[in-house]
N, C-alpha and C. Protein backbone atom coordinates (compact mmCIF):
# COMPACT_ATOMS: atom_id res chain seq x y z
N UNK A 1 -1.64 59.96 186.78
CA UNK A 1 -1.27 60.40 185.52
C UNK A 1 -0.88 61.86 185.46
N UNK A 2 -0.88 62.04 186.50
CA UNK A 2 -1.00 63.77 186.20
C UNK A 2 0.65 64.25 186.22
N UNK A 3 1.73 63.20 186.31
CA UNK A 3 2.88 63.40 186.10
C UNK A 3 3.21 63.33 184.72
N UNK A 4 2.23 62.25 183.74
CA UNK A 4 2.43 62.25 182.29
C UNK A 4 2.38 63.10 181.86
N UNK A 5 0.87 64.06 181.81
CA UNK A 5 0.02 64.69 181.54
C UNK A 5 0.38 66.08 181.81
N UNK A 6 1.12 67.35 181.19
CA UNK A 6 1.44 68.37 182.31
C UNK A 6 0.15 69.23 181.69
N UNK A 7 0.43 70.11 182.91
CA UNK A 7 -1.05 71.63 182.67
C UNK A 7 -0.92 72.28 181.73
N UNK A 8 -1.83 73.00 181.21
CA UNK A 8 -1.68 73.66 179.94
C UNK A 8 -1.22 75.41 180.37
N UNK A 9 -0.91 75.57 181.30
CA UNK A 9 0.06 76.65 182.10
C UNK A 9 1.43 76.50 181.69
N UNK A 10 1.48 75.39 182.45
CA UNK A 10 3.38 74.65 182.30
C UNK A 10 3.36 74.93 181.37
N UNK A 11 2.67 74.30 180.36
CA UNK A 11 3.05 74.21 178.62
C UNK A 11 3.41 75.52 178.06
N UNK A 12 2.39 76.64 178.17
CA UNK A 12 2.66 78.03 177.99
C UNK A 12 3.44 78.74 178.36
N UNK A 13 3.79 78.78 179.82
CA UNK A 13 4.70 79.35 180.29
C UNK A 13 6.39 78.74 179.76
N UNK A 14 6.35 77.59 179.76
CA UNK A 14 7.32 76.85 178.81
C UNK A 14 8.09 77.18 177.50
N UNK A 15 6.60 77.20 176.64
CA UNK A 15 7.33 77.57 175.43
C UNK A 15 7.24 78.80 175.29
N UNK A 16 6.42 79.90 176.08
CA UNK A 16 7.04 81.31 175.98
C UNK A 16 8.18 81.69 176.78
N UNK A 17 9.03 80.76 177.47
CA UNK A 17 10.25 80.83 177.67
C UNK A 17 11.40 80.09 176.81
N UNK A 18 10.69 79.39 176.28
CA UNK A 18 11.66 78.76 174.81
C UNK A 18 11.78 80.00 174.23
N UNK A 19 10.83 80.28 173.54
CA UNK A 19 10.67 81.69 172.53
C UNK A 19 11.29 82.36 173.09
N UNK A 20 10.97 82.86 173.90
CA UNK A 20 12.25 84.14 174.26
C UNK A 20 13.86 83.78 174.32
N UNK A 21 13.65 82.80 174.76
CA UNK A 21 15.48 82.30 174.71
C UNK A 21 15.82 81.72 173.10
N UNK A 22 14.71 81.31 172.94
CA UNK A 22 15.57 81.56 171.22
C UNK A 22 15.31 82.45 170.51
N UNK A 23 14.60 83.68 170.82
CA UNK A 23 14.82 84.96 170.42
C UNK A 23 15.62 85.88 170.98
N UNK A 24 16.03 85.75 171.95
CA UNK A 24 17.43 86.13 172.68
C UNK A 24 18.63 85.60 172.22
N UNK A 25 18.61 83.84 171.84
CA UNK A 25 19.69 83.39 171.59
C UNK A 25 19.93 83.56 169.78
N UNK A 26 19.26 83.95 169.31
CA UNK A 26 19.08 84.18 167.63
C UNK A 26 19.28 86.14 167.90
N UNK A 27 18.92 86.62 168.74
CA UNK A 27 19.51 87.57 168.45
C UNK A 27 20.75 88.04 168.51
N UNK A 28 21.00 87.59 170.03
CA UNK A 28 22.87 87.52 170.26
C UNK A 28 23.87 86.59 170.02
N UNK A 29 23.25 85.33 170.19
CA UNK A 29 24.04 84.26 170.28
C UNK A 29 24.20 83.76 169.18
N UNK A 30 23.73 83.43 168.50
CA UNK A 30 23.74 82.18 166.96
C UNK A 30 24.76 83.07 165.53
N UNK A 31 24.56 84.45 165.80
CA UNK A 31 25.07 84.80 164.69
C UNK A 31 26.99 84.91 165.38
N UNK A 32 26.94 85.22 166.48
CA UNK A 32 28.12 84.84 167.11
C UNK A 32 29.44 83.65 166.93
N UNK A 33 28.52 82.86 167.21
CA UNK A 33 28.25 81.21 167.47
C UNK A 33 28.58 80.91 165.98
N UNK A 34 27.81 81.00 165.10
CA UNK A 34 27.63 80.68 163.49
C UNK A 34 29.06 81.34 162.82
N UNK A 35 29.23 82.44 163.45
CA UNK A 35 30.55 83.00 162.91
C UNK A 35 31.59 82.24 163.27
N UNK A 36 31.49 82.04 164.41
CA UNK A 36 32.62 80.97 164.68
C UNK A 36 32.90 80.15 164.76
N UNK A 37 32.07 79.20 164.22
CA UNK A 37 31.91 77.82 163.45
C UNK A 37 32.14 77.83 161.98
N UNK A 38 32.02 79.09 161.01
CA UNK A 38 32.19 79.75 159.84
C UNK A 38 33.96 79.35 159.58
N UNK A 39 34.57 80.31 160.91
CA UNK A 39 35.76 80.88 160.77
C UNK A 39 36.29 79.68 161.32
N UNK A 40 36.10 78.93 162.27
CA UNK A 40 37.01 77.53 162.20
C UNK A 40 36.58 76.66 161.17
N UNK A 41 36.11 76.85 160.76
CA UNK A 41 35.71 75.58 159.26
C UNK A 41 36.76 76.31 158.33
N UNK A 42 36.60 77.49 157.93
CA UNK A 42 37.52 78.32 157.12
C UNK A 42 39.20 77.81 157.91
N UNK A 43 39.05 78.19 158.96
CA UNK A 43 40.54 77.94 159.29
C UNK A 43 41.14 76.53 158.96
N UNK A 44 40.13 75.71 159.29
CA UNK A 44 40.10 73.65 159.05
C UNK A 44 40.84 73.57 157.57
N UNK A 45 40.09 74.33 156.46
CA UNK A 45 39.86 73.89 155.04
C UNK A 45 41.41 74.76 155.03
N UNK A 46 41.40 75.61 154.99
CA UNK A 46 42.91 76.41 154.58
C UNK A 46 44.62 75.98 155.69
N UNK A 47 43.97 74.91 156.66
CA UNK A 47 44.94 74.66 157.20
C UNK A 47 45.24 73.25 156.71
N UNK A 48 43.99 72.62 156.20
CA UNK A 48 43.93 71.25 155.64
C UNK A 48 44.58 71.86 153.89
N UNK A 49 44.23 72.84 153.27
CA UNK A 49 44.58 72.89 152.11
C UNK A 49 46.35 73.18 152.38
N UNK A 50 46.73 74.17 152.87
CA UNK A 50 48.06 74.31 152.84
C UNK A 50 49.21 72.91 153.75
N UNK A 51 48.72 72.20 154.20
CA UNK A 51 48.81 70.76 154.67
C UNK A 51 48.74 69.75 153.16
N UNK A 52 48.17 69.94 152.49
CA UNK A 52 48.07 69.79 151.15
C UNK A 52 48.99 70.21 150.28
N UNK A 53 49.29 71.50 150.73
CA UNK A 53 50.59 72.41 149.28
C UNK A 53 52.01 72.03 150.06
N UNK A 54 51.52 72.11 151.71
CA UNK A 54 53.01 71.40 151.99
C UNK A 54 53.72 69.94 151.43
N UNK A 55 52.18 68.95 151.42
CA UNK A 55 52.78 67.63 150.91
C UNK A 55 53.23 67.63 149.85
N UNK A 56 52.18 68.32 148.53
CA UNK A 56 52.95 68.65 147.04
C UNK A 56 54.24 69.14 146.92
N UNK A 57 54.39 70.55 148.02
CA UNK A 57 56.13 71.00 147.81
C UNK A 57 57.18 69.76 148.45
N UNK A 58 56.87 68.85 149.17
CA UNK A 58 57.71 67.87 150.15
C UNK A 58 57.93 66.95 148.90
N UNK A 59 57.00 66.73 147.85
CA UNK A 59 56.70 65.65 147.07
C UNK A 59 57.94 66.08 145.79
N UNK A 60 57.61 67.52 145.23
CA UNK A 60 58.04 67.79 144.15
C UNK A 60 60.12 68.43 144.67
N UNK A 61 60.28 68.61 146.22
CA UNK A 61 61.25 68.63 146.89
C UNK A 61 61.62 67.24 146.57
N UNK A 62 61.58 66.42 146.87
CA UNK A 62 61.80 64.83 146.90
C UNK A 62 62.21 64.97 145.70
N UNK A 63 61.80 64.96 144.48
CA UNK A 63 61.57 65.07 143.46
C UNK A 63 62.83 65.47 142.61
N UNK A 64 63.08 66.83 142.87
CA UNK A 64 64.31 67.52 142.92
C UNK A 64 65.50 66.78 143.45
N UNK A 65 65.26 66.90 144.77
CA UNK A 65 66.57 66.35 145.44
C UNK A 65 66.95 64.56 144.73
N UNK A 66 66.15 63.84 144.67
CA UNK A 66 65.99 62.42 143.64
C UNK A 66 67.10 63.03 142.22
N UNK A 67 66.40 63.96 141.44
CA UNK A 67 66.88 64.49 140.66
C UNK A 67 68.70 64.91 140.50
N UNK A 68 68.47 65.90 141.13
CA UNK A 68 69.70 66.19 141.79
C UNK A 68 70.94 64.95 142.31
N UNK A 69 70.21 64.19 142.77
CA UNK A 69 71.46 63.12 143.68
C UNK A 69 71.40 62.92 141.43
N UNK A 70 70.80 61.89 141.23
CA UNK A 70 71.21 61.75 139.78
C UNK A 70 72.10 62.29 139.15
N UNK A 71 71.94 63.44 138.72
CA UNK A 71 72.89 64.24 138.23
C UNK A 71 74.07 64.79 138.99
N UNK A 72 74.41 64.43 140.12
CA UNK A 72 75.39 64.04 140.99
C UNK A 72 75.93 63.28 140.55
N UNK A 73 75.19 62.10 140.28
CA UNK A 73 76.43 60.71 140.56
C UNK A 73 76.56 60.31 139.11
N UNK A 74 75.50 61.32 138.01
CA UNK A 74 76.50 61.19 136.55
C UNK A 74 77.44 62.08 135.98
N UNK A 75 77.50 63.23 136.76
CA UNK A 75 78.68 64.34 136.78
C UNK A 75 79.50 63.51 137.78
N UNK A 76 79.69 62.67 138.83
CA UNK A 76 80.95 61.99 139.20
C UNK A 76 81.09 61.34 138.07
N UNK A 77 80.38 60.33 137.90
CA UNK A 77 80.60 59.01 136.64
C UNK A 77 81.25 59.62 135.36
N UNK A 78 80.93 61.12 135.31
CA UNK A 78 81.15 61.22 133.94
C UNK A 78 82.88 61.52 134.41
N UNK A 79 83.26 62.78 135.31
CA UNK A 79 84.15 63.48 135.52
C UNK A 79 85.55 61.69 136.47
N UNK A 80 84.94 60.98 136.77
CA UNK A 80 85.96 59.20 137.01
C UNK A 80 85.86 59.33 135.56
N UNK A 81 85.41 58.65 134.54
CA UNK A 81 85.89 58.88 133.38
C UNK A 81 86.95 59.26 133.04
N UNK A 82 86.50 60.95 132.81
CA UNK A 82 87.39 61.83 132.08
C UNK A 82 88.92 61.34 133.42
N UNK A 83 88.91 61.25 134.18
CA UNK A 83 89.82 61.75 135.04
C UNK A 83 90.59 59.71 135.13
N UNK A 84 90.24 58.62 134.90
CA UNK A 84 90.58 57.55 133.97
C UNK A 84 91.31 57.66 133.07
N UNK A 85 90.39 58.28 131.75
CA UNK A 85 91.71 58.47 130.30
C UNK A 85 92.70 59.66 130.60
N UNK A 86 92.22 60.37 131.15
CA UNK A 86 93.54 61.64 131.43
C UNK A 86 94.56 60.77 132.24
N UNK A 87 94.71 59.69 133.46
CA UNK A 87 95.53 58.91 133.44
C UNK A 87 95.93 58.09 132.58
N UNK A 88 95.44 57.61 131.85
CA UNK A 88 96.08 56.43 130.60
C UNK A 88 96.57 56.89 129.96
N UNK A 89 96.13 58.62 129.69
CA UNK A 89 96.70 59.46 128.52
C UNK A 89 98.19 59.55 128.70
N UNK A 90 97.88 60.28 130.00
CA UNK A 90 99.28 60.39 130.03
C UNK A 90 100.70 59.52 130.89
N UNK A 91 100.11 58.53 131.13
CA UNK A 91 100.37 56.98 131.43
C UNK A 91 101.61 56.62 129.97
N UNK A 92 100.41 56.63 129.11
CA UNK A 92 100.50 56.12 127.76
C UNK A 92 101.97 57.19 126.89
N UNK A 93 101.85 58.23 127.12
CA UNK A 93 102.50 59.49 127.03
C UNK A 93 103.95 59.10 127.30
N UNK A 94 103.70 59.04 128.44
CA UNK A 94 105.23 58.57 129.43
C UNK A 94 105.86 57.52 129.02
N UNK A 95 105.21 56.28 128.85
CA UNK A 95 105.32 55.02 128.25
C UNK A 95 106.31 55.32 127.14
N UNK A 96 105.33 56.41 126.15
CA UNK A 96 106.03 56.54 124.83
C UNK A 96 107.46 57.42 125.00
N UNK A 97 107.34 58.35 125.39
CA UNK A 97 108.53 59.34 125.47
C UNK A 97 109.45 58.74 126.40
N UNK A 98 109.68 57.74 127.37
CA UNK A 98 110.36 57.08 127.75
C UNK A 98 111.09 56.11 126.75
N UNK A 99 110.30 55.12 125.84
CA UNK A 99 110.51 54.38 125.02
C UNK A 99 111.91 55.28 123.87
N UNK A 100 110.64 56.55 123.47
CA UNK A 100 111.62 57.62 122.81
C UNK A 100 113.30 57.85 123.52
N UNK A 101 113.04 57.96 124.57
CA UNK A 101 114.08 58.38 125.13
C UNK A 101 115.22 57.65 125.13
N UNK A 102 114.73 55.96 125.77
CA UNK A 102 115.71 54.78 125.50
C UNK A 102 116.34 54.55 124.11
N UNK A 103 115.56 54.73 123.24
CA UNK A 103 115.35 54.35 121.43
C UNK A 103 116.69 55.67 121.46
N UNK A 104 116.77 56.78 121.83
CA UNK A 104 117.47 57.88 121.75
C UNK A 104 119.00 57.69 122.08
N UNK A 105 119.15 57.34 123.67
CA UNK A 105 120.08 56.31 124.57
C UNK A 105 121.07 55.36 123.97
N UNK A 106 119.97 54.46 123.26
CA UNK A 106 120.66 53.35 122.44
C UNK A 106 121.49 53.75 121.69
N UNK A 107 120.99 54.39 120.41
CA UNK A 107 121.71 54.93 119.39
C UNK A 107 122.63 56.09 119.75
N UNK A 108 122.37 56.80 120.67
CA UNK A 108 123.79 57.13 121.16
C UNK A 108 125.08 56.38 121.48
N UNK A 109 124.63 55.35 122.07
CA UNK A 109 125.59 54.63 122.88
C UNK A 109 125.92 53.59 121.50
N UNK A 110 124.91 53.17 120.52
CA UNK A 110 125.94 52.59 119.71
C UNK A 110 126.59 53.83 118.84
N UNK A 111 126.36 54.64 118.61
CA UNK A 111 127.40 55.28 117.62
C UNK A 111 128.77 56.01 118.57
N UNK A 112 128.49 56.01 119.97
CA UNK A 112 129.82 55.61 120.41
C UNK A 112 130.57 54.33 120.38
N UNK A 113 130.00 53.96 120.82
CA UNK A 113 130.72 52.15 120.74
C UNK A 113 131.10 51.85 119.49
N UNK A 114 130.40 52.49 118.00
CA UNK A 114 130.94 52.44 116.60
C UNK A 114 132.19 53.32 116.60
N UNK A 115 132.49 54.77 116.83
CA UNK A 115 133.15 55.45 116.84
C UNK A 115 134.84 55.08 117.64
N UNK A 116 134.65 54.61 119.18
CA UNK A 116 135.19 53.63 119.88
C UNK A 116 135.72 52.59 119.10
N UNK A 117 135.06 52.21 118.45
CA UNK A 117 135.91 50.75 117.74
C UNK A 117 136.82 51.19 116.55
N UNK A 118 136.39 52.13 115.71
CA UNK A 118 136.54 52.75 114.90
C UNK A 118 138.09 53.14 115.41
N UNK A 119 138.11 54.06 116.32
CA UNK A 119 139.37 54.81 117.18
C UNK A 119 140.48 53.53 117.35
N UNK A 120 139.83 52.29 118.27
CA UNK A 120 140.45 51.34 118.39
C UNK A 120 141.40 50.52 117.14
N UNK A 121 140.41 50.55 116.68
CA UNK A 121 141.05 49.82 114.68
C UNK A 121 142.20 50.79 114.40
N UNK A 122 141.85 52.00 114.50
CA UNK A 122 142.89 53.08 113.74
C UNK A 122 143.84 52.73 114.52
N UNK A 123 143.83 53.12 116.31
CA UNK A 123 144.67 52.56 117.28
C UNK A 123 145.63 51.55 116.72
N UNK A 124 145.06 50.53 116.53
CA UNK A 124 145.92 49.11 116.39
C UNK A 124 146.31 49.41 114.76
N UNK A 125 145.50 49.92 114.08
CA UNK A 125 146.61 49.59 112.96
C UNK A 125 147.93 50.65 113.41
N UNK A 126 147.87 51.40 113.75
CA UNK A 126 148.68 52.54 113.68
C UNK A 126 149.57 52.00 114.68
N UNK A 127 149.62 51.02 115.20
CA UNK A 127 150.32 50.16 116.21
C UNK A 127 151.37 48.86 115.50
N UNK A 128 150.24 48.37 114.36
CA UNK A 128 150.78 47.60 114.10
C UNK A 128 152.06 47.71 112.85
N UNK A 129 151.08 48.87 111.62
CA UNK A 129 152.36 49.70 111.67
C UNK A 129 153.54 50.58 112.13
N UNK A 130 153.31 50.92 113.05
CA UNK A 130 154.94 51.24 113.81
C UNK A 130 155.46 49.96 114.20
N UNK A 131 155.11 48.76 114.47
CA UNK A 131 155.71 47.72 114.82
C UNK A 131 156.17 46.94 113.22
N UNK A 132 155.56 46.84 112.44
CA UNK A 132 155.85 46.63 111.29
C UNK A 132 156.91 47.12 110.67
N UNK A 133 157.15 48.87 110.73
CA UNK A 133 158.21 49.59 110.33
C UNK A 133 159.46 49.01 111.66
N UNK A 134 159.11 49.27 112.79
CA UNK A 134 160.45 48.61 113.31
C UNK A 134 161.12 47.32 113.24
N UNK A 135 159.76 46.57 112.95
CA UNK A 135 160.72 44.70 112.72
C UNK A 135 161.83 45.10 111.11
N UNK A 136 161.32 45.48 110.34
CA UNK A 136 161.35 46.32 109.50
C UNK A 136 162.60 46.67 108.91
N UNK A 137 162.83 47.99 110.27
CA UNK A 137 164.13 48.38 110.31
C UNK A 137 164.88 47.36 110.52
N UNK A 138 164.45 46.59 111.45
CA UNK A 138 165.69 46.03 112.67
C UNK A 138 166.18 44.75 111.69
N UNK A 139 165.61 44.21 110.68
CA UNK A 139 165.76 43.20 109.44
C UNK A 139 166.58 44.03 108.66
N UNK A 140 166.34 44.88 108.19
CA UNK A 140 167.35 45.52 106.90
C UNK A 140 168.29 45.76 107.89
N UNK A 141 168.35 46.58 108.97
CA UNK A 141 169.83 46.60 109.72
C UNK A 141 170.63 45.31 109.71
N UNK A 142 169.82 44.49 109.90
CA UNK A 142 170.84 42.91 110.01
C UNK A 142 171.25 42.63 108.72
N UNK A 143 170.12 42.72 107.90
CA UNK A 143 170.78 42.19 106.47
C UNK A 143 171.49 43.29 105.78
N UNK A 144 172.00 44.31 106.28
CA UNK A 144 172.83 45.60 105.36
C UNK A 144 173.50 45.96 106.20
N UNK A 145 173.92 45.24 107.20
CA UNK A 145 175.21 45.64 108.05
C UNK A 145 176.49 44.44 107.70
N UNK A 146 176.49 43.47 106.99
CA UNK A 146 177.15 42.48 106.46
C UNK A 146 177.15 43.22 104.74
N UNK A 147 178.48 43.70 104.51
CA UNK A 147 178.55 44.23 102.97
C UNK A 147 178.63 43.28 101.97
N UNK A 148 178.75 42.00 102.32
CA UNK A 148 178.43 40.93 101.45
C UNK A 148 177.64 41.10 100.71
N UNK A 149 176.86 40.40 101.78
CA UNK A 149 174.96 40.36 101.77
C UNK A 149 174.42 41.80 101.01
N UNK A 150 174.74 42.88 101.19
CA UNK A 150 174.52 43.86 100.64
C UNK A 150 174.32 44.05 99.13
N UNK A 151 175.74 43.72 98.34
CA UNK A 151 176.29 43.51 97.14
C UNK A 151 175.23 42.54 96.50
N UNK A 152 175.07 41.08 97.29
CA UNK A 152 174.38 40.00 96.54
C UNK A 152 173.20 40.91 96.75
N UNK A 153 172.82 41.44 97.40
CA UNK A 153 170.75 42.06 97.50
C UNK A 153 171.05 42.96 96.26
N UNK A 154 171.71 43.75 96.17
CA UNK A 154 171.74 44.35 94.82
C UNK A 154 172.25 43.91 93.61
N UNK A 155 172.64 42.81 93.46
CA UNK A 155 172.89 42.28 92.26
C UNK A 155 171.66 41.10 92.22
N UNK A 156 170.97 40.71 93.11
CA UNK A 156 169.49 39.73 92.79
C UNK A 156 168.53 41.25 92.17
N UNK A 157 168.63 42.36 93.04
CA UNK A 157 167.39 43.22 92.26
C UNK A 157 167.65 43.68 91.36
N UNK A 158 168.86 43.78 90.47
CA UNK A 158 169.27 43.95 89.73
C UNK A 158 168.58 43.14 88.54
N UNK A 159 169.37 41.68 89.07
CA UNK A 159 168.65 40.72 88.00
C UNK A 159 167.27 40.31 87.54
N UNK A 160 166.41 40.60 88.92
CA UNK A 160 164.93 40.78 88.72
C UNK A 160 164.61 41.85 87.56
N UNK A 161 165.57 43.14 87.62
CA UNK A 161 164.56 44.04 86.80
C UNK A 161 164.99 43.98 85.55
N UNK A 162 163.96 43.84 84.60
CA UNK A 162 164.58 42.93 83.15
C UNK A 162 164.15 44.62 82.22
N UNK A 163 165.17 44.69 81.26
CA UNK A 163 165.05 45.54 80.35
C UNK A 163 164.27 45.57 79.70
N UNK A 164 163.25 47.06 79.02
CA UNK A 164 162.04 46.76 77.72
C UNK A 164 162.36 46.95 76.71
């Protein structure tokens, strides 16, 4: 038993070498030691907290940029729109002032084609009188070149015109 059992020497000499080493190690060591278990816990919590403010800024970044694309694609939506009726507008524009233009065209071209016919009519009458005056002539020449015939034409208009 005497391996169970130690001497009451061992024992003393023992724990007055404990004691001293943990009065050695409490004097130099632990406050050392303690500090720097202090300062990595401190470092842990402030590297874990700003690990923390990074996820919130990544979150409220997201956030933004989410935002942002939005108002992106309703400043396109809005500006296809506008940039839609500004084609129809002036689509529509063209349409009309073309229309104007033909409507313009037309009535030119008939009040020539009136004017034209107009010219033409005068044309032909002014045709048909000179042809009129020459059959005209060329009849009284026949009938007043025979002095007969002459005499009797003036003694019928004669008799036509009756006294009042």
């Amino acid at each position: 038993m005497d391996l169970v059992t130690p001497e009451w020497g061992l024992i003393i000499w023992t724990s007055l070498a404990f004691l001293i080493l943990l009065f050695v190690l409490g004097k130099f060591a632990w406050k050392p030691i303690l500090k720097a278990v202090n300062d990595r816990e401190d470092s842990i919590k402030n590297a874990l907290s700003e690990a923390e403010n990074a996820r919130k800024e990544m979150q409220d970044l997201q956030a933004d940029n989410e935002r942002i694309l939005k108002e992106a694609r309703a400043e396109r939506e809005s500006m296809l729109k506008e940039a839609r009726e500004l084609k129809d507008k002036i689509v529509s524009d063209a349409k009309e002032q073309a229309g104007l233009e033909a409507d313009k065209m037309i009535k030119q071209a008939q009040a020539t084609i009136e004017s034209e016919k107009k010219a033409a009519v005068a044309d032909i009458k002014s045709q048909v009188a000179d042809l009129s005056v020459d059959i005209a002539e060329k009849v009284i020449k026949e009938q007043l070149a025979n002095k007969d015939k002459q005499l009797k034409l003036v003694k019928d208009m004669l008799g036509d015109i009756k006294l009042n």
